[in-house]
Protein backbone atom coordinates (compact mmCIF):
# COMPACT_ATOMS: atom_id res chain seq x y z
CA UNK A 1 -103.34 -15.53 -51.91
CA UNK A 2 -105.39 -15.66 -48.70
CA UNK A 3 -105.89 -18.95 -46.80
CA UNK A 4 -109.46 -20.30 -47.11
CA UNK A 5 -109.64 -19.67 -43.59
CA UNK A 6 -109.48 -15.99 -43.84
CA UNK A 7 -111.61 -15.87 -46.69
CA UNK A 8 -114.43 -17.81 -44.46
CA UNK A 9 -113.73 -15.31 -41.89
CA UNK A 10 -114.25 -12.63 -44.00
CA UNK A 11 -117.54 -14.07 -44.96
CA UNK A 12 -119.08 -14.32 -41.26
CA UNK A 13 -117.54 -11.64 -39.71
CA UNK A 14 -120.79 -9.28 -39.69
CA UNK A 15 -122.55 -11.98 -38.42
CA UNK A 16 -120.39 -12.58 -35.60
CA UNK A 17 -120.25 -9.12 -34.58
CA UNK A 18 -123.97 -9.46 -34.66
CA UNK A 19 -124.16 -11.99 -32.04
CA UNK A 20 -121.93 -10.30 -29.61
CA UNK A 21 -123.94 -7.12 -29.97
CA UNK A 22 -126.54 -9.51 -28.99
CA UNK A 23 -125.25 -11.44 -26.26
CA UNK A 24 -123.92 -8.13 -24.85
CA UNK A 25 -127.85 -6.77 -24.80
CA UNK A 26 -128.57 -9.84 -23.34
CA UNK A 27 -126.35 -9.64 -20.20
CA UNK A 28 -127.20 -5.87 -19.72
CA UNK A 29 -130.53 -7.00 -19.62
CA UNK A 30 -129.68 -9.66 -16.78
CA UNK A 31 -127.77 -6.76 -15.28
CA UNK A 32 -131.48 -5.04 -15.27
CA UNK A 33 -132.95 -7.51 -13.40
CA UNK A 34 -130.68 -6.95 -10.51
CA UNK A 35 -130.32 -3.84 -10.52
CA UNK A 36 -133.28 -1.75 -12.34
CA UNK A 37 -131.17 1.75 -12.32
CA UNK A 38 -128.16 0.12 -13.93
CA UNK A 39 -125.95 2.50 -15.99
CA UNK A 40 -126.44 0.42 -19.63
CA UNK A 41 -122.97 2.10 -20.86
CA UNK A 42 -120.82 1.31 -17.95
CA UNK A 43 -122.63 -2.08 -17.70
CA UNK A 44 -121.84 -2.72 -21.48
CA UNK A 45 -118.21 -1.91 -21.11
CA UNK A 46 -117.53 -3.94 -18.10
CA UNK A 47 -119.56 -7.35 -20.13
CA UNK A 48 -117.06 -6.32 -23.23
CA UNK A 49 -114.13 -6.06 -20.77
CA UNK A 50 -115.44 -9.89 -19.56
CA UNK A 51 -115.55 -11.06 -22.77
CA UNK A 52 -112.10 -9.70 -23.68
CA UNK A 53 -110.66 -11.40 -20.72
CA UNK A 54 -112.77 -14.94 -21.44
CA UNK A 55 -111.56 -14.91 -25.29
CA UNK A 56 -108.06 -14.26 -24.06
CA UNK A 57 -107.97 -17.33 -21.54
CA UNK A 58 -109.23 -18.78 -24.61
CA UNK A 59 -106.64 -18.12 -26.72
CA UNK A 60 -104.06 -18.87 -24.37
CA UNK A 61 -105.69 -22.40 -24.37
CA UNK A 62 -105.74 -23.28 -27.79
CA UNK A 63 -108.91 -22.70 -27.64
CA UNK A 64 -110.32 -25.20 -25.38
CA UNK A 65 -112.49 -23.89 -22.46
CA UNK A 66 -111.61 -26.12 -20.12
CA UNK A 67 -107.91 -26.88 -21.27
């Protein structure tokens, strides 16, 4: 039987994907501030690459940001 845990994770794991795609769009468009002839896909891959690395400190944290 699954843990509760997993079950809840089931449950909001569109959502969360959601907001990533959305914070992603958000930092290329701060990336289009800067720099107006950005490349979106190589921007998008190098913000997905930064989040990779920031959930990874993360997890070797415990999860605490500042731990």
């Amino acid at each position: 039987m699954a843990k509760i845990e997993m079950l809840e994770m089931d449950a909001h794991r569109a959502q969360l994907t959601s907001d990533l795609k959305r914070l992603i769009d958000k930092y290329v468009a701060i990336f289009e501030w800067d720099v107006p002839e950005v490349d979106e896909p190589l921007s998008e891959r190098l913000i997905i690459e930064s989040l990779r690395r920031g959930l990874d400190d993360l997890d070797r944290r415990g999860g605490q940001p500042n731990a």
